[in-house]
Every structure is written in C-alpha cells, then in structure tokens.
N, C-alpha and C. Protein backbone atom coordinates (compact mmCIF):
# COMPACT_ATOMS: atom_id res chain seq x y z
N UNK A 1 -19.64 20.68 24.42
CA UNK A 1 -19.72 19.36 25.00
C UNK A 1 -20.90 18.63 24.37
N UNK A 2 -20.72 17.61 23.70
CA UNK A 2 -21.40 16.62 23.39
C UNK A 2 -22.18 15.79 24.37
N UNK A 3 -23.31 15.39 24.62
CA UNK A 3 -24.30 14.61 25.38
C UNK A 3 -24.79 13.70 24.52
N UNK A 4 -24.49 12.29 24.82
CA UNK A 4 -25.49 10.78 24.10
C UNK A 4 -25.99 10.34 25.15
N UNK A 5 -27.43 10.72 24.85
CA UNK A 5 -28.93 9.96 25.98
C UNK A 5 -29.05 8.72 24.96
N UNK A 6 -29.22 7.93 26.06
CA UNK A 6 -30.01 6.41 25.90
C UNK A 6 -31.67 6.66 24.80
N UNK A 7 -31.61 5.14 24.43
CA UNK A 7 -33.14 5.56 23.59
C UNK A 7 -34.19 5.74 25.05
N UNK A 8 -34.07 5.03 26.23
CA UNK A 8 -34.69 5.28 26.71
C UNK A 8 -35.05 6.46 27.56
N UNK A 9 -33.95 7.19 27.80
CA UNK A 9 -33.58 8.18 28.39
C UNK A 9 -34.11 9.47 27.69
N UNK A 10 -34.10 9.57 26.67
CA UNK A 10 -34.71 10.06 25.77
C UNK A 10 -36.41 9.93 25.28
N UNK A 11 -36.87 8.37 25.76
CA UNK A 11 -38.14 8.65 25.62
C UNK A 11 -38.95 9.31 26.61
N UNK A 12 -38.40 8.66 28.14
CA UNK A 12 -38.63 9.38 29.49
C UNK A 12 -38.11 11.14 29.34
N UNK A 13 -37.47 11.25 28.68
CA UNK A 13 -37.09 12.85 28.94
C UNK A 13 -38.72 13.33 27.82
N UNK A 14 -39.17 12.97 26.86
CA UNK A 14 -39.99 13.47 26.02
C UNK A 14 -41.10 13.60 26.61
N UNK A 15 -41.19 12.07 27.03
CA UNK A 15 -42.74 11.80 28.05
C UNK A 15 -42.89 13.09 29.17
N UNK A 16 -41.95 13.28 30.08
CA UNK A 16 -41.96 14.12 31.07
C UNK A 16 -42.23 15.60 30.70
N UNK A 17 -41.54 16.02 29.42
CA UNK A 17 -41.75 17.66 28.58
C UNK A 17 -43.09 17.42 28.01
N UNK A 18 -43.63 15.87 27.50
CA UNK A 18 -45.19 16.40 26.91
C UNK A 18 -46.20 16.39 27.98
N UNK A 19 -45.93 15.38 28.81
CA UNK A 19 -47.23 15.67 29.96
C UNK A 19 -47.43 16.77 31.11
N UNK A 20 -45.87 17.66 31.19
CA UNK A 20 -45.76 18.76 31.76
C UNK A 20 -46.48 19.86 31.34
N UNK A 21 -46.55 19.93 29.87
CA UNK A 21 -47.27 20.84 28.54
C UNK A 21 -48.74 20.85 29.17
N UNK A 22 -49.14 19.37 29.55
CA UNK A 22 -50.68 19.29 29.35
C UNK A 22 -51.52 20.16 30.82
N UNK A 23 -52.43 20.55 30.84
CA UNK A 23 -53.06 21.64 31.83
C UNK A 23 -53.52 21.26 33.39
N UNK A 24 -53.68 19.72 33.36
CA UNK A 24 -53.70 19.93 34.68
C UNK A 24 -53.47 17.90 34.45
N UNK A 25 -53.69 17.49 35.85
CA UNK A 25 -53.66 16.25 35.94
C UNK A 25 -54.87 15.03 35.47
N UNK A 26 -55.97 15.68 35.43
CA UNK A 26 -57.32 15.06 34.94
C UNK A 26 -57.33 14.73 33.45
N UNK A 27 -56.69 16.06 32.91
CA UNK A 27 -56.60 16.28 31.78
C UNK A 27 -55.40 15.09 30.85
N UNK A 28 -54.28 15.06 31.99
CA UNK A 28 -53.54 13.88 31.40
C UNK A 28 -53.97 12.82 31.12
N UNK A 29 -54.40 12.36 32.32
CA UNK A 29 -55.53 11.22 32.97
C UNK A 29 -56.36 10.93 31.14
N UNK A 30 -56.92 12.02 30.81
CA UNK A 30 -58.06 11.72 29.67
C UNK A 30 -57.28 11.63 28.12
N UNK A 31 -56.24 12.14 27.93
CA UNK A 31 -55.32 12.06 26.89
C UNK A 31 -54.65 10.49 27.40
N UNK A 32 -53.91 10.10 28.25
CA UNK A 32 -53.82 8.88 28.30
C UNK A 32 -55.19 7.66 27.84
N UNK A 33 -56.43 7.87 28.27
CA UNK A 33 -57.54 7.19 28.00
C UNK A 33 -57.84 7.58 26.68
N UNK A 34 -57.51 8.49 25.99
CA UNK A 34 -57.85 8.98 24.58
C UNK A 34 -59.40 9.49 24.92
N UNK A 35 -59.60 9.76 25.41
CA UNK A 35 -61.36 9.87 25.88
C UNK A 35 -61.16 11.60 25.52
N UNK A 36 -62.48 12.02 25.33
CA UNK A 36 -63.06 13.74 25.24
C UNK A 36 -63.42 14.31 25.94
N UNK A 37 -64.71 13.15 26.72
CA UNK A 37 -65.17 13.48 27.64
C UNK A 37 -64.64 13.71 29.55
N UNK A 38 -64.89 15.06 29.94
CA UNK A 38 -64.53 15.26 30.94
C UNK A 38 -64.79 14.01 32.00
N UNK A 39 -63.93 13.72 33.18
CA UNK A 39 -64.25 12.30 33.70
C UNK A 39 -64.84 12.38 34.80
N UNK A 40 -65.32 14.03 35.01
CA UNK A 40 -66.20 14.12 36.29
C UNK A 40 -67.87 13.71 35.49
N UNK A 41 -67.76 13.71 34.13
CA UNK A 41 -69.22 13.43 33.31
C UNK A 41 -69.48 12.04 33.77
N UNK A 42 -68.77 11.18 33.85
CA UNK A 42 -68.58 9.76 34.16
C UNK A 42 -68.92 9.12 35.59
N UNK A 43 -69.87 8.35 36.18
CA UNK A 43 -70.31 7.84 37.59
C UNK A 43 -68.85 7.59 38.13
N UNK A 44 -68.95 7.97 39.53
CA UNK A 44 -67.67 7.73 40.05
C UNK A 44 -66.84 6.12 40.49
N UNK A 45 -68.01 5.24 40.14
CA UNK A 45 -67.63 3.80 40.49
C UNK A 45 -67.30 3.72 38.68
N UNK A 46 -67.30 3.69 37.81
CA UNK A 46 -66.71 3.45 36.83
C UNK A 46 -65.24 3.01 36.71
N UNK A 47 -65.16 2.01 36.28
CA UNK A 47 -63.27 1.60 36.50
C UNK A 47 -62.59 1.60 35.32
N UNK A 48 -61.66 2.43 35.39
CA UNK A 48 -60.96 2.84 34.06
C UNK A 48 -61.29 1.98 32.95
N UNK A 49 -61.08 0.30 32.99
CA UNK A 49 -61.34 -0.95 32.06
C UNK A 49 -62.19 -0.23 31.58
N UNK A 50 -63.86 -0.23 32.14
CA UNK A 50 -64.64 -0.13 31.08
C UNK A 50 -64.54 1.28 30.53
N UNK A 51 -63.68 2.18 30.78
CA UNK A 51 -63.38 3.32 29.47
C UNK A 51 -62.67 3.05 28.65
N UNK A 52 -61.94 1.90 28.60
CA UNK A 52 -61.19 1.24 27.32
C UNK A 52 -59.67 1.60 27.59
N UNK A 53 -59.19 1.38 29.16
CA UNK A 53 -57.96 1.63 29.38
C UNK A 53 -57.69 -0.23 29.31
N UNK A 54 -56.10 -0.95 28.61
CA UNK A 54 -55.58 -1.30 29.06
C UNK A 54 -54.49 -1.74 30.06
N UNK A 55 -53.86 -2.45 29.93
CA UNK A 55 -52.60 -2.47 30.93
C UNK A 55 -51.92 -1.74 30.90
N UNK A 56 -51.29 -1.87 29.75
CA UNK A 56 -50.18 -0.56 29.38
C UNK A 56 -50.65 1.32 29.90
N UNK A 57 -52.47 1.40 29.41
CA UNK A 57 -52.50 2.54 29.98
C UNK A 57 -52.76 2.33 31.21
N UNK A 58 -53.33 1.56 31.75
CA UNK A 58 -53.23 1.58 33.13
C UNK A 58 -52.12 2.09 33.90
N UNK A 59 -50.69 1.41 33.32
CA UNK A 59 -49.22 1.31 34.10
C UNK A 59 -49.13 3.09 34.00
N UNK A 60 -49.48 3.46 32.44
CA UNK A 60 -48.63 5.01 32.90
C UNK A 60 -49.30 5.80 33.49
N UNK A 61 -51.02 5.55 34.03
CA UNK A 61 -51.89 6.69 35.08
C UNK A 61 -51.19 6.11 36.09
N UNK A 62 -50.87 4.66 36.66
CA UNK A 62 -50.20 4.55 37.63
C UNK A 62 -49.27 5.23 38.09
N UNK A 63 -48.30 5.00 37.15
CA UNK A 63 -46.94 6.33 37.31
C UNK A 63 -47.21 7.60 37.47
N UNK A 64 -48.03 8.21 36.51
CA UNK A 64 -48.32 9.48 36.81
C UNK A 64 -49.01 10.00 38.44
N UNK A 65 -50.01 9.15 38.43
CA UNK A 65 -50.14 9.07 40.26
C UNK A 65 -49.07 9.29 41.03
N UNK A 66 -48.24 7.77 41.14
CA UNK A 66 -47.27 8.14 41.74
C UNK A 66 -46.53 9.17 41.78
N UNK A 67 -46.07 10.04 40.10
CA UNK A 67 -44.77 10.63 40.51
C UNK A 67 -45.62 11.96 40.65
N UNK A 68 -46.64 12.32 40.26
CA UNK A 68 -47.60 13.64 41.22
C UNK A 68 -48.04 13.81 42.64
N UNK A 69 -48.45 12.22 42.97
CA UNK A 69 -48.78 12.70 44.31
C UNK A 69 -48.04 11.34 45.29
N UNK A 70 -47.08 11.58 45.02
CA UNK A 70 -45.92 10.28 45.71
C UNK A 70 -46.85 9.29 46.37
N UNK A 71 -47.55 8.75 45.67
CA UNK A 71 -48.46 7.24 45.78
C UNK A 71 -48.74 6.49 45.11
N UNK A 72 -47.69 5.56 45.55
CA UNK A 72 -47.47 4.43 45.19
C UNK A 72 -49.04 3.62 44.74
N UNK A 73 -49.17 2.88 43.69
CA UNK A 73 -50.07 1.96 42.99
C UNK A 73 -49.65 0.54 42.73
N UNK A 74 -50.83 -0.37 43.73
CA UNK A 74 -49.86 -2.02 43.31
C UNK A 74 -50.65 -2.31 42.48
N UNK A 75 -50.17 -3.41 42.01
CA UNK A 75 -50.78 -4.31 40.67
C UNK A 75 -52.60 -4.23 40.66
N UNK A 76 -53.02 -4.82 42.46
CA UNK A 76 -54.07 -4.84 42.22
C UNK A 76 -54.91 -3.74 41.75
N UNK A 77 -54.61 -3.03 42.87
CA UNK A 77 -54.78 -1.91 42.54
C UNK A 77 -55.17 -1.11 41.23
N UNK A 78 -53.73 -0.92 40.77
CA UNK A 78 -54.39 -0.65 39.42
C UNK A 78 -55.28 -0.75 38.40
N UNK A 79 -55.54 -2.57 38.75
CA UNK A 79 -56.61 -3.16 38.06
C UNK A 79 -58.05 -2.31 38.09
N UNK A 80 -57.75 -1.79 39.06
CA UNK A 80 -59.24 -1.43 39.81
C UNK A 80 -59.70 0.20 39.99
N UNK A 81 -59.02 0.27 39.33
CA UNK A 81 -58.49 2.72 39.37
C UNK A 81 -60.25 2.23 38.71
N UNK A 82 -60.73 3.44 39.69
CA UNK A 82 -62.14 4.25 38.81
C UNK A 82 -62.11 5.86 38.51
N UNK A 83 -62.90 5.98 38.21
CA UNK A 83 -63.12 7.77 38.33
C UNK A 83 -63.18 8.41 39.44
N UNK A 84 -63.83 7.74 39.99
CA UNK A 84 -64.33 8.13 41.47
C UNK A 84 -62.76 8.40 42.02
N UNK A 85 -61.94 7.39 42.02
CA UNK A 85 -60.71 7.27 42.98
C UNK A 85 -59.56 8.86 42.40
N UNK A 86 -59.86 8.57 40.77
CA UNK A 86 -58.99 9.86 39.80
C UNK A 86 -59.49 10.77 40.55
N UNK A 87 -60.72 11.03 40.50
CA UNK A 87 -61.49 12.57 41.28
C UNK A 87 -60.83 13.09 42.54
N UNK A 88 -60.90 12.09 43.32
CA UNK A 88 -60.73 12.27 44.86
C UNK A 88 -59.54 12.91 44.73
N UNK A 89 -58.20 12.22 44.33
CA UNK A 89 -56.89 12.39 44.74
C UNK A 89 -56.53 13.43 43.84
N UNK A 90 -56.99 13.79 42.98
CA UNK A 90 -56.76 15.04 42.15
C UNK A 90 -57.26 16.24 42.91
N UNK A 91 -57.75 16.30 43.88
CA UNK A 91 -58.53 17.43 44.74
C UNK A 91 -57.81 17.85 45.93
C-alpha cells in the first residue's frame, strides 16, 4: 500500500520525530533559541526577545508548551515568555 502525505504533513511528521530525539524539554526550548547556554544560567525575568527569539520562534516554544503540557499560550502572552516562566513549568 502506497501512502501520499501532504508537504505539510510531512513537515509536522519530521518536526515531531526531531524534537522527540532531543533530551528533555529545556533542551528543545535552547535548540529552538539556537542558544548553548543552559537557560537556568540566565536571570529568570529575562524574556525570550532579548535572547534573540523572534515571532516565528516564539510561535513554535508556544506550541511546544502547549502540546507538552496542554497549555494553551495567547498572543500576548507569548510576547512575554521569560526564563523564569520556561523554568517553572518545566518542573
């Protein structure tokens, strides 16, 4: 039997097998930010922005929030993710 996935269906199926790979949720968190540094090194009022997250990365820690710990993230919200907030809910 033959199977044709969508392009998108296919990028969501990739996304989901590479961030499953990765070791824990913090760790995604910092591969999304491209960052090295561990983000407990980082003051906990720090807001993602000034680690050099945009929108786009913003949207997919959003998602990842959500679809790990079924919580929901609104717009404002997002704007406003710090370390402090990553820390907490990862615990």
């Amino acid at each position: 039997m033959i199977v044709f996935l969508s392009f998108s269906t296919f990028n969501a199926a990739f996304y989901l097998l590479y961030f499953k790979q990765m070791s824990s949720f913090l760790n995604q968190i910092q591969q999304i930010l491209e960052i090295d540094a561990n983000l407990s090194t980082f003051d906990p009022n720090t807001k993602l922005v000034e680690l050099g997250a945009d929108s786009v990365k913003l949207a997919e820690i959003s998602v990842l929030i959500e679809e790990t710990y079924n919580r929901p993230i609104l717009e404002d919200e997002m704007m406003n993710l710090s370390v402090g907030f990553l820390l907490t809910i990862s615990q």
